[in-house]
Protein backbone atom coordinates (compact mmCIF):
# COMPACT_ATOMS: atom_id res chain seq x y z
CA UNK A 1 0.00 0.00 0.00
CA UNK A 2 1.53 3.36 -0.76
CA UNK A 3 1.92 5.83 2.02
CA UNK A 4 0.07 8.51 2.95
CA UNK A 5 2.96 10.58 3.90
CA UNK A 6 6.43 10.78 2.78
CA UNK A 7 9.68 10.84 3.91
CA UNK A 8 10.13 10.91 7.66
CA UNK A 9 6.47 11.84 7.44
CA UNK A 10 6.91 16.08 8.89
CA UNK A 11 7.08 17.24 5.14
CA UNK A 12 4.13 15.67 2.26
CA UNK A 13 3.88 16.47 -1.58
CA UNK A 14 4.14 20.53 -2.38
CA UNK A 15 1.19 19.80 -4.46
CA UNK A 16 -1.20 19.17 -2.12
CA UNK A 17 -2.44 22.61 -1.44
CA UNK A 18 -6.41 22.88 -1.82
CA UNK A 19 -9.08 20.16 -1.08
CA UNK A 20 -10.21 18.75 -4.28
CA UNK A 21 -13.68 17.58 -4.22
CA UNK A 22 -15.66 14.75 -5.68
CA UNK A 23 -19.21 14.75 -7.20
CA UNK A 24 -21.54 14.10 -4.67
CA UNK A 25 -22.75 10.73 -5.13
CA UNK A 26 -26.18 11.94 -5.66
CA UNK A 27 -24.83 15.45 -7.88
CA UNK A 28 -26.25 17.34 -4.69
CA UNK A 29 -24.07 20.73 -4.35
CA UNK A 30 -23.55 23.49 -1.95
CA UNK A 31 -26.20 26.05 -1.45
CA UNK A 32 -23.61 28.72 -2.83
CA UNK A 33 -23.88 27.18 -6.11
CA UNK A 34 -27.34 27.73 -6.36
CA UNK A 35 -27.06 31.36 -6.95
CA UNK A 36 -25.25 30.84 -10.10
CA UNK A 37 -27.21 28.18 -11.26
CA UNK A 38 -30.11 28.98 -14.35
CA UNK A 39 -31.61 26.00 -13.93
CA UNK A 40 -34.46 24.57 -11.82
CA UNK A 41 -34.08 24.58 -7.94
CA UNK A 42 -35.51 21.10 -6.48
CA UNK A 43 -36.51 23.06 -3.07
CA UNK A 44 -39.44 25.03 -5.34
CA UNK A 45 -41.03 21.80 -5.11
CA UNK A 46 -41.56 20.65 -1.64
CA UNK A 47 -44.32 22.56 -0.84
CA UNK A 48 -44.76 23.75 2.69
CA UNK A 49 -41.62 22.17 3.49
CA UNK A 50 -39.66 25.40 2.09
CA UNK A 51 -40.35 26.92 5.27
CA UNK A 52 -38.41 25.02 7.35
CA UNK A 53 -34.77 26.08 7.17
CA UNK A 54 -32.06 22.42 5.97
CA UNK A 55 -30.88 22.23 9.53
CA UNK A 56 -34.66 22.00 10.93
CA UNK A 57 -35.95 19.79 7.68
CA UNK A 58 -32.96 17.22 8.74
CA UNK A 59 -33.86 17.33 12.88
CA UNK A 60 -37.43 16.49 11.63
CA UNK A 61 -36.45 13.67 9.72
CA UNK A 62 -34.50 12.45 12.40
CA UNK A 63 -37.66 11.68 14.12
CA UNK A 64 -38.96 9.12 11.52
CA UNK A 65 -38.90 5.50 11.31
CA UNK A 66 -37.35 3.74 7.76
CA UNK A 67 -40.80 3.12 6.36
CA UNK A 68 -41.96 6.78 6.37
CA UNK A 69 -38.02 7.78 5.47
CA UNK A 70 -38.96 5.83 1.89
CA UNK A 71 -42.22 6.87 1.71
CA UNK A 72 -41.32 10.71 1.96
CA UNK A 73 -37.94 10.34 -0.53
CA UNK A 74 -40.34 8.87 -3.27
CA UNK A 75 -41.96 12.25 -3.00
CA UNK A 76 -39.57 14.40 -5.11
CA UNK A 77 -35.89 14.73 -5.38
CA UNK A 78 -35.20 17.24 -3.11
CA UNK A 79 -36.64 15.31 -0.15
CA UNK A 80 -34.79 11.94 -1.70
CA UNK A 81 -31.73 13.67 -1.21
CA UNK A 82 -32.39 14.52 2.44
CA UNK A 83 -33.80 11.06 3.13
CA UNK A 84 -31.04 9.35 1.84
CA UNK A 85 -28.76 11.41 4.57
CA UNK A 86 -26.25 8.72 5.65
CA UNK A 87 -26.47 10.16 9.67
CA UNK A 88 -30.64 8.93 9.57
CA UNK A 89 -29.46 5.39 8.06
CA UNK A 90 -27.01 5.46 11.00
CA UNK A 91 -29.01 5.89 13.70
CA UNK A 92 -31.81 4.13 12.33
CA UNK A 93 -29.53 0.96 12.27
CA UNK A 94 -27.94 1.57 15.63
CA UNK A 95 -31.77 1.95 17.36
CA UNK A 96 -32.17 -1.60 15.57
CA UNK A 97 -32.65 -4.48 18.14
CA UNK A 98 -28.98 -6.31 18.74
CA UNK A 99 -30.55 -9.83 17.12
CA UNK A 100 -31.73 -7.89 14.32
CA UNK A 101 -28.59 -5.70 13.49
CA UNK A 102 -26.36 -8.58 13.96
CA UNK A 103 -27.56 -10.47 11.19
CA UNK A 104 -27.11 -7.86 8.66
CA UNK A 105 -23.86 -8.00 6.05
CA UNK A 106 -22.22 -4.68 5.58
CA UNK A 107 -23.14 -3.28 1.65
CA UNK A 108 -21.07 -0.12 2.03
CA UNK A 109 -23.43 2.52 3.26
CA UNK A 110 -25.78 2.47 6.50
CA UNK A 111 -28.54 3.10 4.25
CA UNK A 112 -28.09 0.23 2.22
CA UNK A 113 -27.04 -2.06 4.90
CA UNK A 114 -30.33 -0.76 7.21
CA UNK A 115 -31.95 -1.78 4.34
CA UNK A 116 -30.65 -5.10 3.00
CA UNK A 117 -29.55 -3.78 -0.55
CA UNK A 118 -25.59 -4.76 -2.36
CA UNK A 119 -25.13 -1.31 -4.36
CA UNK A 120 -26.15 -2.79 -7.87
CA UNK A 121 -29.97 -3.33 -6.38
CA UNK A 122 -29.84 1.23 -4.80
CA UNK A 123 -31.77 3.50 -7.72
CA UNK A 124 -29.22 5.79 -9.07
CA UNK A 125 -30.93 9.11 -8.78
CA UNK A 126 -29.44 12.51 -10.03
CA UNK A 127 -30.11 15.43 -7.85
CA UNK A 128 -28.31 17.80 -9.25
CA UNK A 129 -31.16 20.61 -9.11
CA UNK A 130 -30.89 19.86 -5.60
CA UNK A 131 -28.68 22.69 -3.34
CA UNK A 132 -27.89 22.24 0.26
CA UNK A 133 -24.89 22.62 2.37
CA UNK A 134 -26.46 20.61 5.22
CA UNK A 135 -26.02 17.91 2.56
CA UNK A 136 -23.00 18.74 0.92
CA UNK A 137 -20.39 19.63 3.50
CA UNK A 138 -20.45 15.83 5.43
CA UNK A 139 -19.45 14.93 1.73
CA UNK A 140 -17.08 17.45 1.49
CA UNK A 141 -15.56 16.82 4.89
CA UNK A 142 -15.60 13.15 4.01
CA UNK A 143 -13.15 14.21 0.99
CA UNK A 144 -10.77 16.22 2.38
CA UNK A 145 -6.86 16.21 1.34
CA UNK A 146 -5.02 14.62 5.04
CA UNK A 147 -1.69 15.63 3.35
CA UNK A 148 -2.65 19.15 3.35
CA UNK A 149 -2.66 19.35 6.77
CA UNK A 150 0.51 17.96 7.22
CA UNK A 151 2.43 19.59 4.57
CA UNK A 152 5.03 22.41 5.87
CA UNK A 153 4.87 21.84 9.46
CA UNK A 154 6.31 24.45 11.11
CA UNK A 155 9.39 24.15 12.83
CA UNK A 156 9.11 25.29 15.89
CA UNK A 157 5.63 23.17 15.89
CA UNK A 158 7.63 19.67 15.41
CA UNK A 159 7.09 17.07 17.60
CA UNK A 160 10.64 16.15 19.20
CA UNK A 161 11.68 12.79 17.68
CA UNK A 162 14.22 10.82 19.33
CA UNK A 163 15.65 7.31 18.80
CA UNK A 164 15.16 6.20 22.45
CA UNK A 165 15.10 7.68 26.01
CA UNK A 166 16.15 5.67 29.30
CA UNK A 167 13.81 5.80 32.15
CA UNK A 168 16.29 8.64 34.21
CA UNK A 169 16.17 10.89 31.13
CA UNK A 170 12.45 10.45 30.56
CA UNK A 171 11.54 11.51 34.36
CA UNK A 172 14.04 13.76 34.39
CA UNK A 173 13.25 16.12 31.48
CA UNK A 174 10.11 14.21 29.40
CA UNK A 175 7.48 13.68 31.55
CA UNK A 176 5.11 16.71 30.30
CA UNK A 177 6.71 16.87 26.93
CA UNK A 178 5.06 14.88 24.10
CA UNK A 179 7.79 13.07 21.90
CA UNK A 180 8.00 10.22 19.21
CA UNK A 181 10.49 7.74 19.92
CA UNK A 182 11.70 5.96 16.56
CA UNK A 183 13.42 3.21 18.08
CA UNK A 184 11.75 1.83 21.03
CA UNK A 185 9.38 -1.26 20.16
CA UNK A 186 10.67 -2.84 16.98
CA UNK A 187 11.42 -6.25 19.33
CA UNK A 188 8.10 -6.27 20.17
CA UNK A 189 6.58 -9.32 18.72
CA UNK A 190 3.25 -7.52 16.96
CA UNK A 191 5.69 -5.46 15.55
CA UNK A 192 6.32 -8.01 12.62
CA UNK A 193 3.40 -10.15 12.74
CA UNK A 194 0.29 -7.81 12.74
CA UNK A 195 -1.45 -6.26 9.78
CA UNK A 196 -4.96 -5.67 9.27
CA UNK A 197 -4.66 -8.83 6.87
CA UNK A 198 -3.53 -10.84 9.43
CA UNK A 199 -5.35 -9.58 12.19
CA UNK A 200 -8.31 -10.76 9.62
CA UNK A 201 -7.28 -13.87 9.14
CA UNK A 202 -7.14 -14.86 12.88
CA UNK A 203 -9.49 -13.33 14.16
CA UNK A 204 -12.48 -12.48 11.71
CA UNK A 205 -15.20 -13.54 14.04
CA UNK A 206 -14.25 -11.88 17.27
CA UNK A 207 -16.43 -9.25 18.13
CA UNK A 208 -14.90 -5.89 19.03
CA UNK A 209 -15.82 -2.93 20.36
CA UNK A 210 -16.04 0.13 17.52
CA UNK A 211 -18.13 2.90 18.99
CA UNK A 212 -21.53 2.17 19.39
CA UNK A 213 -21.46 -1.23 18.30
CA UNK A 214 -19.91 -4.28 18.51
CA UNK A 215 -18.93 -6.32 15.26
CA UNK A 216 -17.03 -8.98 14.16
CA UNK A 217 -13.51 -7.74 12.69
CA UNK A 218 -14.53 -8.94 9.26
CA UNK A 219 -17.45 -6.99 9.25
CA UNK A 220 -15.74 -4.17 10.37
CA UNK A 221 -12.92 -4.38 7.83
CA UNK A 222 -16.04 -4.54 5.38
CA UNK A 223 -16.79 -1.10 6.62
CA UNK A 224 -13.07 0.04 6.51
CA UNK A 225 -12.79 -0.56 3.05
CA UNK A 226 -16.15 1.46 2.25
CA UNK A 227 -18.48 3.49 3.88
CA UNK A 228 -19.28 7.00 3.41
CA UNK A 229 -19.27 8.44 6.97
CA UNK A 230 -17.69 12.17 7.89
CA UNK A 231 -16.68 10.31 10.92
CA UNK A 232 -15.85 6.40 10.23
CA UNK A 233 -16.71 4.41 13.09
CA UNK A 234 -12.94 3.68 15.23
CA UNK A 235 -12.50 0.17 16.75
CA UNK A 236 -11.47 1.47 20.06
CA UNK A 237 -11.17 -2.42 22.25
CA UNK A 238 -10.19 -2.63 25.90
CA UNK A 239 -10.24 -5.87 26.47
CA UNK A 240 -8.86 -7.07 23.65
CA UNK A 241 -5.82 -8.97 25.49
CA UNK A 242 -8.53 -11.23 26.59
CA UNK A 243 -10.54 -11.59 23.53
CA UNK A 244 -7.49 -12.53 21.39
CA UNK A 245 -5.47 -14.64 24.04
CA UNK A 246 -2.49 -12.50 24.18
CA UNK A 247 -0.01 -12.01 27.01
CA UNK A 248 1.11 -8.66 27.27
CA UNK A 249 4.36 -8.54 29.52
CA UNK A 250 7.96 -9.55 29.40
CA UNK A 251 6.88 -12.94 29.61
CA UNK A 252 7.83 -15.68 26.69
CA UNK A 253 5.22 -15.85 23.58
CA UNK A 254 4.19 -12.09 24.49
CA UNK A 255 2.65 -10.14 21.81
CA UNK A 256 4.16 -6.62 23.22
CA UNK A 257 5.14 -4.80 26.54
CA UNK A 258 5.37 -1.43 28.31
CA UNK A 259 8.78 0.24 26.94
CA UNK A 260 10.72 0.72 29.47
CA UNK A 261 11.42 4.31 29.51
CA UNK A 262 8.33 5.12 30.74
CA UNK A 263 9.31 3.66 33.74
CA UNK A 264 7.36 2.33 36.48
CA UNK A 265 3.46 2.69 36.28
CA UNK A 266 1.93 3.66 39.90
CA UNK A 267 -1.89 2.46 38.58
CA UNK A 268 -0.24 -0.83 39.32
CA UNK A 269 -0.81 -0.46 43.08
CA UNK A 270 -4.25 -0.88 41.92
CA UNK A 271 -3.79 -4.46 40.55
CA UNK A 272 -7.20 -5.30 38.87
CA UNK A 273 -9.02 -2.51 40.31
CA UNK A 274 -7.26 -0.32 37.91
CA UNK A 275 -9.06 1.49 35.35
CA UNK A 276 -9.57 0.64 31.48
CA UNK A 277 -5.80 1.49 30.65
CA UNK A 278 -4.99 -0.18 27.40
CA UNK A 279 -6.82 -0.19 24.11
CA UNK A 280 -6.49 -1.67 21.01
CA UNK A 281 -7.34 1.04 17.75
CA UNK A 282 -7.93 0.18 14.24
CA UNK A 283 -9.45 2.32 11.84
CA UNK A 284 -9.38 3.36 8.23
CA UNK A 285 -7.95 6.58 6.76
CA UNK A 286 -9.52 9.65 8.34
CA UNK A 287 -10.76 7.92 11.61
CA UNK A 288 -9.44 9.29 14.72
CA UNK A 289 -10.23 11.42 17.95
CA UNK A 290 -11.62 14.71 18.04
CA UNK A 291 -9.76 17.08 20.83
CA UNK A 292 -9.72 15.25 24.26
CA UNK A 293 -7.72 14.67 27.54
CA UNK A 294 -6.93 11.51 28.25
CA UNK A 295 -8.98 10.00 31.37
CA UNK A 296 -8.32 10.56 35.09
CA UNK A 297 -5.39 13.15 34.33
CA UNK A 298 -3.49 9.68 33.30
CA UNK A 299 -0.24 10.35 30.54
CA UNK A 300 -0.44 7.91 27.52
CA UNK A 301 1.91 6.20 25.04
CA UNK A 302 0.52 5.37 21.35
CA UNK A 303 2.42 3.07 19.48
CA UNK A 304 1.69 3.02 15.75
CA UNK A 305 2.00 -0.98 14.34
CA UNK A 306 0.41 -0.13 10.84
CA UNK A 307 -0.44 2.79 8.83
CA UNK A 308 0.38 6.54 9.76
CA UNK A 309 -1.34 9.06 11.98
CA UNK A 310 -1.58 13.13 12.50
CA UNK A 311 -1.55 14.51 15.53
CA UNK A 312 -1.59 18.00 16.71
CA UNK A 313 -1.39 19.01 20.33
CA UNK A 314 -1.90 22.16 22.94
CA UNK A 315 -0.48 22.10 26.52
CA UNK A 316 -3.63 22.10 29.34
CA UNK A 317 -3.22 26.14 29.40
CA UNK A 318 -3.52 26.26 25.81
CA UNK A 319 -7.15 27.57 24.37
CA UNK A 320 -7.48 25.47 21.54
CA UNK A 321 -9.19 27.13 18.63
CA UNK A 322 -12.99 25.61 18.20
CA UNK A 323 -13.25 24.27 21.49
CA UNK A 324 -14.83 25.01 24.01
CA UNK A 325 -14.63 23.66 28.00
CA UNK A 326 -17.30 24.40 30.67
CA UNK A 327 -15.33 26.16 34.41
CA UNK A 328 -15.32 23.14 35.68
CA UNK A 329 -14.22 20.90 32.45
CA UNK A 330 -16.94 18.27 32.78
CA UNK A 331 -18.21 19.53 29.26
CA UNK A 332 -16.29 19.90 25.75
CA UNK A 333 -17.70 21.16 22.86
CA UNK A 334 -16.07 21.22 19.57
CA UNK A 335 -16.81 20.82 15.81
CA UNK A 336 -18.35 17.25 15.54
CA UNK A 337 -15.83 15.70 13.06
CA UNK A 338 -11.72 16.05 12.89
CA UNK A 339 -12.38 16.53 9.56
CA UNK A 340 -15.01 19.69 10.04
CA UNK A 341 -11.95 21.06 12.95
CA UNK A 342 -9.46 20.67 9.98
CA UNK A 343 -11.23 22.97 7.50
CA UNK A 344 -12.03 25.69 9.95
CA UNK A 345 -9.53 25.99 12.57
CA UNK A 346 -6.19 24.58 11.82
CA UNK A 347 -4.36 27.16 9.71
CA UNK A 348 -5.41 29.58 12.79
CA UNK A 349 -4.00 26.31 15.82
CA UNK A 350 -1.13 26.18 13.73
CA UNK A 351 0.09 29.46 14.49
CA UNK A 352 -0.77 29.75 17.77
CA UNK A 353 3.04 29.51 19.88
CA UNK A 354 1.51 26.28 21.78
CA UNK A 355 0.76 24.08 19.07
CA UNK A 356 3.12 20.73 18.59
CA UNK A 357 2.09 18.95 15.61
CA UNK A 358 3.70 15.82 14.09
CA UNK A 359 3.43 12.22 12.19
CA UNK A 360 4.15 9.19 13.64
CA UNK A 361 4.69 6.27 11.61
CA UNK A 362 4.45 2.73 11.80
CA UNK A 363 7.05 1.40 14.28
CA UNK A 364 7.37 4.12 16.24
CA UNK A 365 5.61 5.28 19.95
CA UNK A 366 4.25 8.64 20.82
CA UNK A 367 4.17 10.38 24.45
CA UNK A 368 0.84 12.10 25.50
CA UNK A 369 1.71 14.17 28.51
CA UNK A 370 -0.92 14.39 31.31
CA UNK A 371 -3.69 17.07 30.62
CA UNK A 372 -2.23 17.75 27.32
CA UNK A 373 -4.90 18.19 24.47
CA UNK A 374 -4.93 15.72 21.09
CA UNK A 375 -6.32 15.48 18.07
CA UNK A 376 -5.56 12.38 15.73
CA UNK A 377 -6.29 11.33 12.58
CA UNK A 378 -5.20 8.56 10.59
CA UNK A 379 -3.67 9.03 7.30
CA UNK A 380 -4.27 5.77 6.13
CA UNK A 381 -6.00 2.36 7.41
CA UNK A 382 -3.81 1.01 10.24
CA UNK A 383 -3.44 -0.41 13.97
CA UNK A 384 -2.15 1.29 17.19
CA UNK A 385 -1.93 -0.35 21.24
CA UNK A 386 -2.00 2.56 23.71
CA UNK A 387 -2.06 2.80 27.36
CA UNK A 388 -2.74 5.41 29.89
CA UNK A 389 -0.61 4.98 33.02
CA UNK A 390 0.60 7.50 36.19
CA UNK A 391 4.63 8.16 35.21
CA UNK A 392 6.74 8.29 38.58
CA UNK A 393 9.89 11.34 38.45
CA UNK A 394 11.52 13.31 40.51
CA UNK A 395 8.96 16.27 41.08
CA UNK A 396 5.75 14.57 41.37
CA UNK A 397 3.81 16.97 39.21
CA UNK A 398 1.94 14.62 37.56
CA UNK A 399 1.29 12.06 40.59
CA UNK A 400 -0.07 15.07 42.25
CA UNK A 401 -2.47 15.90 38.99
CA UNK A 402 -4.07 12.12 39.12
CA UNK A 403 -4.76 13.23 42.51
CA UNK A 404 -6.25 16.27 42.54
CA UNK A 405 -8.56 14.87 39.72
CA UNK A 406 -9.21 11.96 41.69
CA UNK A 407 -10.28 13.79 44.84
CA UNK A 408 -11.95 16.93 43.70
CA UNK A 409 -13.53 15.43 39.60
CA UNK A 410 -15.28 12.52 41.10
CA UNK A 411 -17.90 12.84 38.33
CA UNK A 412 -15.04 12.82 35.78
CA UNK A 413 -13.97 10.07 36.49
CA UNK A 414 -13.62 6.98 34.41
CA UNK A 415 -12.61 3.46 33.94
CA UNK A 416 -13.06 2.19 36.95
CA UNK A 417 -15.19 -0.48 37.78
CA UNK A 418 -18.63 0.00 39.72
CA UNK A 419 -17.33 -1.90 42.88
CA UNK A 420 -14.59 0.89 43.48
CA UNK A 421 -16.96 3.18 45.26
CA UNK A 422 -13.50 6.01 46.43
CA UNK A 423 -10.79 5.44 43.81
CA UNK A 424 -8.85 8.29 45.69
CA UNK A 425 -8.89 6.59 48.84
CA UNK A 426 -8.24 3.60 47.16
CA UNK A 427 -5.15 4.93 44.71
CA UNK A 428 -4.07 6.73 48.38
CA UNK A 429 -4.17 3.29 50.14
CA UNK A 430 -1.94 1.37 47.60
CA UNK A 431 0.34 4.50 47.55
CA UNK A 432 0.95 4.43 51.21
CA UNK A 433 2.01 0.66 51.35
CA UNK A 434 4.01 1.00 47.95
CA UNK A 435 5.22 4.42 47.58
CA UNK A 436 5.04 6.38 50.85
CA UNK A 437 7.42 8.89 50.60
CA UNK A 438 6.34 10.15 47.14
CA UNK A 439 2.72 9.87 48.18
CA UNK A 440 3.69 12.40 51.01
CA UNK A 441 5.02 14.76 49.07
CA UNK A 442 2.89 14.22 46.26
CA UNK A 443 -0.21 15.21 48.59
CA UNK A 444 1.68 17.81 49.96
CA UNK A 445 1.42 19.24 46.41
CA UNK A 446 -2.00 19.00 45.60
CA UNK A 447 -2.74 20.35 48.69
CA UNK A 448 -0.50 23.65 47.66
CA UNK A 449 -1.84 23.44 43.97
CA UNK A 450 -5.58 23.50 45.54
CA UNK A 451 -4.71 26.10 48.20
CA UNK A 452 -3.56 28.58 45.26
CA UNK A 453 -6.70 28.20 42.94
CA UNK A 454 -8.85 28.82 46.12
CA UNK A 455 -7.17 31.74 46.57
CA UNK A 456 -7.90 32.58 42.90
CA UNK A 457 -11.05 31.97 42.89
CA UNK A 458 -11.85 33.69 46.49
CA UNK A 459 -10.31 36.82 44.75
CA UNK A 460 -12.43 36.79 41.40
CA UNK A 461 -15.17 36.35 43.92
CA UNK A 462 -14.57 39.66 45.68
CA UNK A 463 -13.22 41.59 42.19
CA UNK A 464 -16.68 40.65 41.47
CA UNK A 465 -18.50 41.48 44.31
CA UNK A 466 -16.85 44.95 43.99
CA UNK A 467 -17.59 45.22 40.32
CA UNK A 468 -21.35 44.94 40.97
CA UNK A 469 -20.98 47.64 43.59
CA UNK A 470 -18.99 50.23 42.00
CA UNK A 471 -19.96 51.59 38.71
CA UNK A 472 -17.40 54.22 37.96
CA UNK A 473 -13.71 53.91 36.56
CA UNK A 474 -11.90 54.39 39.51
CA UNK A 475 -11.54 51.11 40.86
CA UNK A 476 -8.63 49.03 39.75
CA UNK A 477 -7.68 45.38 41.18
CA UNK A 478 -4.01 43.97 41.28
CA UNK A 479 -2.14 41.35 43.33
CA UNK A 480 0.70 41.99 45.51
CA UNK A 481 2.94 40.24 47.39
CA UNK A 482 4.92 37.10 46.50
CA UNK A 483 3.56 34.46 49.56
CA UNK A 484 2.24 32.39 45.86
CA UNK A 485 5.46 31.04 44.80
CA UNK A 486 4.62 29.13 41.31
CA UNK A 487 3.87 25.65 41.77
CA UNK A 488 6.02 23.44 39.55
């Protein structure tokens, strides 16, 4: 298969400047186009349906069932275009009963599949009178150029790439740096032996978790190879050790292992009432995660086995362009695709002085640092193992984070089974028997860390207060003092 990127993957072909665009499959086009168009408009014909704005027609729709979907399309083409919407097929199909969805083959789209139809027995209807960017730009987004976006990285936006690290230089200078090591797990045993045509060929019938359902890997490689979704489904598996009878350790006959430079991993205290932590990813070109933190204030390692992926990255004080985080960050909103973030924010991220952006390719591992925001895309089919784990170095930073989120985001929290009723008291209980001194010192932190955004927030409080009570320009609000060293 020929690669998506080029070279060492930071620079891609000059040429690929500007988006090119198919034909929608159906000849709809965007609503700009209409104003230069002579011919007929397909909305004139809908009747009292022309009142209702394209983002209100397609919540409507969202509210029928398959039959009356049909029934309404057969009506004129305009309406056949917005029936045929892939997102309806979706989540009729996912609403489906599990015995019923099960037994259905994959034919490429969800609207054929929802419906039992291979692509020769779908009417080809042209509706090219039809104009609507509620319809066109999930096509659009679902064609975009990848190597656009990682043409000309910046320099100073590189991702550091290093052959290796031991674990003294990683805690002494890595921890809450994100890096690509290019020699670090080319012993590992999956290394050489998985593909997505292997992976097929052993294990076609197990069922794994992608999204919202859970398929067989052949039919899910049946979807890889075609589907028409703005967002393809990601297999995202956490117990896939267990499903596939793999040891993962430094055992004999292991498929792979933590690297070694990430040093020890103090989740381990929690033996198995440790959260998810380890996920298997497969996913075809343009799949990926939207901008997230990774759980529980956990760092990660993603190690790339096939294929290539994109990521671009902001540091926890970073305000990442099109997203948007509630006080208390329980709630992120951002565009709904990678692909939809691509088009209208990243020529503005990529300037911004935070932004690390970088490719890493098959064989090599990248380091998410703790609170860290990610985007990542993949820039052609492939397979990835990553893990979230709780680094141990010199200055405790990051201990300290997983336990200020532990203690004061108890409704963050994730992973962790139902029986765990207190995973800080747990995480604090294992950490006194195995690491005492650096659980001392790391609570010693959080305590300071907590102590200062009181403060903060006790002095917005009363800037406030006065705000409401003064109304003139005469009142101006400073700190002084310097009892608030900075907290490492």
């Amino acid at each position: 298969m020929p690669s998506a990127v080029a070279g060492h993957g930071l620079q891609s072909n000059g040429s690929a400047n500007a988006d090119s665009i198919p034909l929608h499959p159906l000849r709809v086009k965007p609503l700009g186009n209409r104003y230069l168009s002579r011919g007929p408009h397909a909305r004139a014909n809908v009747g009292a349906w022309q009142q209702l704005p394209d983002e209100v027609l397609m919540a409507v729709l969202e509210l029928l069932d398959q039959n009356v979907l049909l029934r309404l399309g057969a009506t004129c083409k305009f309406l056949y275009a917005f029936c045929h919407a892939e997102e309806l097929w979706k989540a009729l199909y996912l609403r489906m009963p599990r015995e019923q969805s099960q037994g259905l083959e994959w034919h490429g789209s969800w609207r054929r599949t929802t419906l039992g139809l291979r692509k020769d027995q779908e009417a080809d209807i042209e509706c090219s009178s039809v104009f609507s960017d509620v319809l066109h730009r999930p096509f659009a987004c679902t064609n975009i150029n990848l190597e656009h976006y990682i043409a000309s990285i910046p320099k100073a936006n590189r991702i550091r790439r290093l052959d290796n690290l031991t674990y003294e230089q990683f805690a002494e200078q890595w921890t809450e740096q994100p890096f690509v090591l290019t020699k670090c797990i080319q012993d590992w045993p999956v290394c050489s032996t998985w593909s997505i045509d292997s992976l097929l060929k052993d294990y076609a019938g197990v069922e794994f978790r992608a999204e919202a359902v859970d398929w067989p890997l052949a039919r899910y490689c049946s979807y890889m190879a075609e589907n028409m979704d703005e967002s393809p489904l990601y297999l995202f598996d956490r117990r896939f050790a267990e499903k596939m009878d793999i040891r993962v350790g430094r055992d004999n006959g292991a498929a792979y292992w933590r690297p070694d430079c990430f040093g020890p991993d103090l989740f381990e205290v929690l033996g198995s009432e440790r959260p998810a932590h380890r996920w298997l990813i497969v996913g075809p070109k343009g799949s990926g995660s939207t901008f997230h933190k990774d759980p529980n204030g956990t760092s990660a390692w993603n190690a790339v086995i096939q294929g290539a992926k994109y990521w671009i990255m902001f540091p926890s004080t970073a305000q990442v362009p099109g997203v948007y985080v509630s006080q208390d960050s329980s709630e992120v909103t951002s565009p709904l695709s990678i692909a939809e973030w691509l088009l209208t924010f990243h020529q503005e991220a990529r300037r911004m002085p935070e932004c690390v952006e970088g490719v890493c390719l098959a064989g090599e591992i990248l380091h998410v640092p703790s609170g860290w925001w990610h985007l990542v895309v993949n820039l052609e089919s492939g397979i990835a193992l990553t893990q979230n784990f709780v680094p141990l170095s010199p200055r405790l930073n990051l201990l300290s984070e997983v336990l200020l989120f532990l203690r004061d985001k108890s409704d963050q929290i994730s992973g962790f089974s139902r029986t765990v009723e207190n995973p800080f008291e747990l995480f604090v209980e294992r950490l006194r028997e195995a690491y005492p001194e650096a659980l001392d010192k790391a609570l010693d932190l959080a305590d300071r860390k907590s102590g200062k955004k009181r403060k903060w927030d006790a002095a917005i409080g009363r800037r406030e207060e006065s705000e409401d009570q003064c109304e003139g320009g005469g009142f101006s609000f400073g700190f002084g003092g310097d009892d608030d060293d900075e907290i490492p």
